[in-house]
Protein backbone atom coordinates (compact mmCIF):
# COMPACT_ATOMS: atom_id res chain seq x y z
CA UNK A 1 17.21 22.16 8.82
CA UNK A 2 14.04 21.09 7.45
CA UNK A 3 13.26 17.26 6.76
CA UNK A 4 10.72 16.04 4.01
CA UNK A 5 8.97 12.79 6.00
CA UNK A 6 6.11 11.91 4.91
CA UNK A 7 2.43 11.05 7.26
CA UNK A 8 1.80 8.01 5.68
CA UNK A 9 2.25 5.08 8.07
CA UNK A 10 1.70 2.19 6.05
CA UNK A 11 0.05 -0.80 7.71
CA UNK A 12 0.33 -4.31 6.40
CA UNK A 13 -2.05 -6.60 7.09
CA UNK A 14 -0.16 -9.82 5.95
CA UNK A 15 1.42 -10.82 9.13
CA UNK A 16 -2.15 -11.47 10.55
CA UNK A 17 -3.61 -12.90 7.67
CA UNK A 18 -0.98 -15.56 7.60
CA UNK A 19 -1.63 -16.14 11.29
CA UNK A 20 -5.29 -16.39 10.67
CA UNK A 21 -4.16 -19.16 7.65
CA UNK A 22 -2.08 -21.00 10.04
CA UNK A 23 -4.44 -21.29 12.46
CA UNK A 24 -7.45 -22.34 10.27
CA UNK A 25 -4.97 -24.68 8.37
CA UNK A 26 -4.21 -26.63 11.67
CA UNK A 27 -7.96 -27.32 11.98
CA UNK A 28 -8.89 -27.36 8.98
CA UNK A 29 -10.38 -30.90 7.58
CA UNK A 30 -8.49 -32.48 5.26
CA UNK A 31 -10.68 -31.51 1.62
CA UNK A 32 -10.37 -27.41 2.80
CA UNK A 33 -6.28 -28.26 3.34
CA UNK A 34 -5.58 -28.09 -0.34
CA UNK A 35 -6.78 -24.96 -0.90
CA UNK A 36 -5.41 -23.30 2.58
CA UNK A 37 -1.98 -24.40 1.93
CA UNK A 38 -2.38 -22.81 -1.90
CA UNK A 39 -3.58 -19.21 -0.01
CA UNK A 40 -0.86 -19.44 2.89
CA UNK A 41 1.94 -19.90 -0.03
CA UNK A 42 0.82 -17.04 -1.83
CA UNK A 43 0.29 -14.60 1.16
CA UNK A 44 3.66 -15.55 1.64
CA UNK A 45 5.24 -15.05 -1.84
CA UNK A 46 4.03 -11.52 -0.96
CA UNK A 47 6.49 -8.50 0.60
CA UNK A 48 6.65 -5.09 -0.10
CA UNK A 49 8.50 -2.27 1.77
CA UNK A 50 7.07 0.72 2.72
CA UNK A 51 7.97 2.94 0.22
CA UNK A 52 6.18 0.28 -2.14
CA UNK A 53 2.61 0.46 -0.07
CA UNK A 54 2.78 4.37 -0.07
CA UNK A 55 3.54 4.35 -3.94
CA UNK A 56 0.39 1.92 -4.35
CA UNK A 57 -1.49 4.02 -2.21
CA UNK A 58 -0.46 7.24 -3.93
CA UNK A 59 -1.09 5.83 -7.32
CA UNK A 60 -4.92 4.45 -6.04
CA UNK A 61 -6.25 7.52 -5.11
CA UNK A 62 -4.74 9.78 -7.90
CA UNK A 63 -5.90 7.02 -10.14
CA UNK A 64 -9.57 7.18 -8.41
CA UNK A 65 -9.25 11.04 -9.16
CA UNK A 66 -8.50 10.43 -12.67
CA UNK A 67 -5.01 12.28 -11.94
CA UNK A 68 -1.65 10.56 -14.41
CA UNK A 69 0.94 11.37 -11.78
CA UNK A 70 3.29 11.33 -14.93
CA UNK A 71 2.07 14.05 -16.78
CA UNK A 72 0.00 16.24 -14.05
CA UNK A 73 2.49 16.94 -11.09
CA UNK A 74 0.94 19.80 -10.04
CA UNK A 75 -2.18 18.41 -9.62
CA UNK A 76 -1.40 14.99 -7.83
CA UNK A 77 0.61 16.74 -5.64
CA UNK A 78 -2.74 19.09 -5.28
CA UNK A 79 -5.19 15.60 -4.70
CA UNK A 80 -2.77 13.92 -2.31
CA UNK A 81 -2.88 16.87 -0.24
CA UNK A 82 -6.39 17.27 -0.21
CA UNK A 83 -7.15 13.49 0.22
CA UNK A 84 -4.51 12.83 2.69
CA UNK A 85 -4.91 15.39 5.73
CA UNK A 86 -1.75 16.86 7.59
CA UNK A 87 0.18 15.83 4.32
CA UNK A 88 2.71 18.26 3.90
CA UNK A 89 3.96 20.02 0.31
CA UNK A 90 7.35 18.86 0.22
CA UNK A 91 6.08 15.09 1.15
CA UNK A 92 2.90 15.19 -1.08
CA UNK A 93 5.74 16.40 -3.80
CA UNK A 94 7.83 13.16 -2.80
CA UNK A 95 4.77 10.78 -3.05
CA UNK A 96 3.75 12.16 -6.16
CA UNK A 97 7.01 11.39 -7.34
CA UNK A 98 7.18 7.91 -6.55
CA UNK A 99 3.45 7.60 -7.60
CA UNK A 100 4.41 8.05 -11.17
CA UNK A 101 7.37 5.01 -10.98
């Protein structure tokens, strides 16, 4: 049986940033605090899942390709197949999909 998965291995970043935030807040002198604890809280008010970052992704580059994912299937399934190599049809159909959400 065949399976639709999808390439796309999202990678978020925010785990290190709020490392790197922690770590310059716990040195930081006490004008710069202010504004470090401000960053920190909203780095943290941020989550998404991973179906959430692929959508976003999806969306960017058929958005820098001037592509509405709403009303052009066909061709943002076309653009994330060319733009994303090793992306297969049934997946690129799937992240269209969720692209136009």
């Amino acid at each position: 049986m065949f399976t639709r998965e999808t390439l796309l291995v999202p990678v978020d970043g925010r785990e290190q940033v709020l490392a790197v935030l922690r770590d310059a807040l716990a040195d930081a002198p006490a004008e710069q605090r202010p504004g470090l604890e401000r960053a920190l809280q909203l780095v943290e008010a941020v989550r998404h899942d991973d179906d959430t970052l692929k959508a976003d992704y999806a969306r960017r580059l058929l958005r820098e390709a001037g592509v509405d994912p709403g009303t052009d299937e066909v061709r943002a399934v076309r653009v994330l197949r060319e733009r994303i190599p090793g992306l297969g049809l049934a997946a690129a159909v799937d992240l269209a999909a969720h692209a136009k959400d």
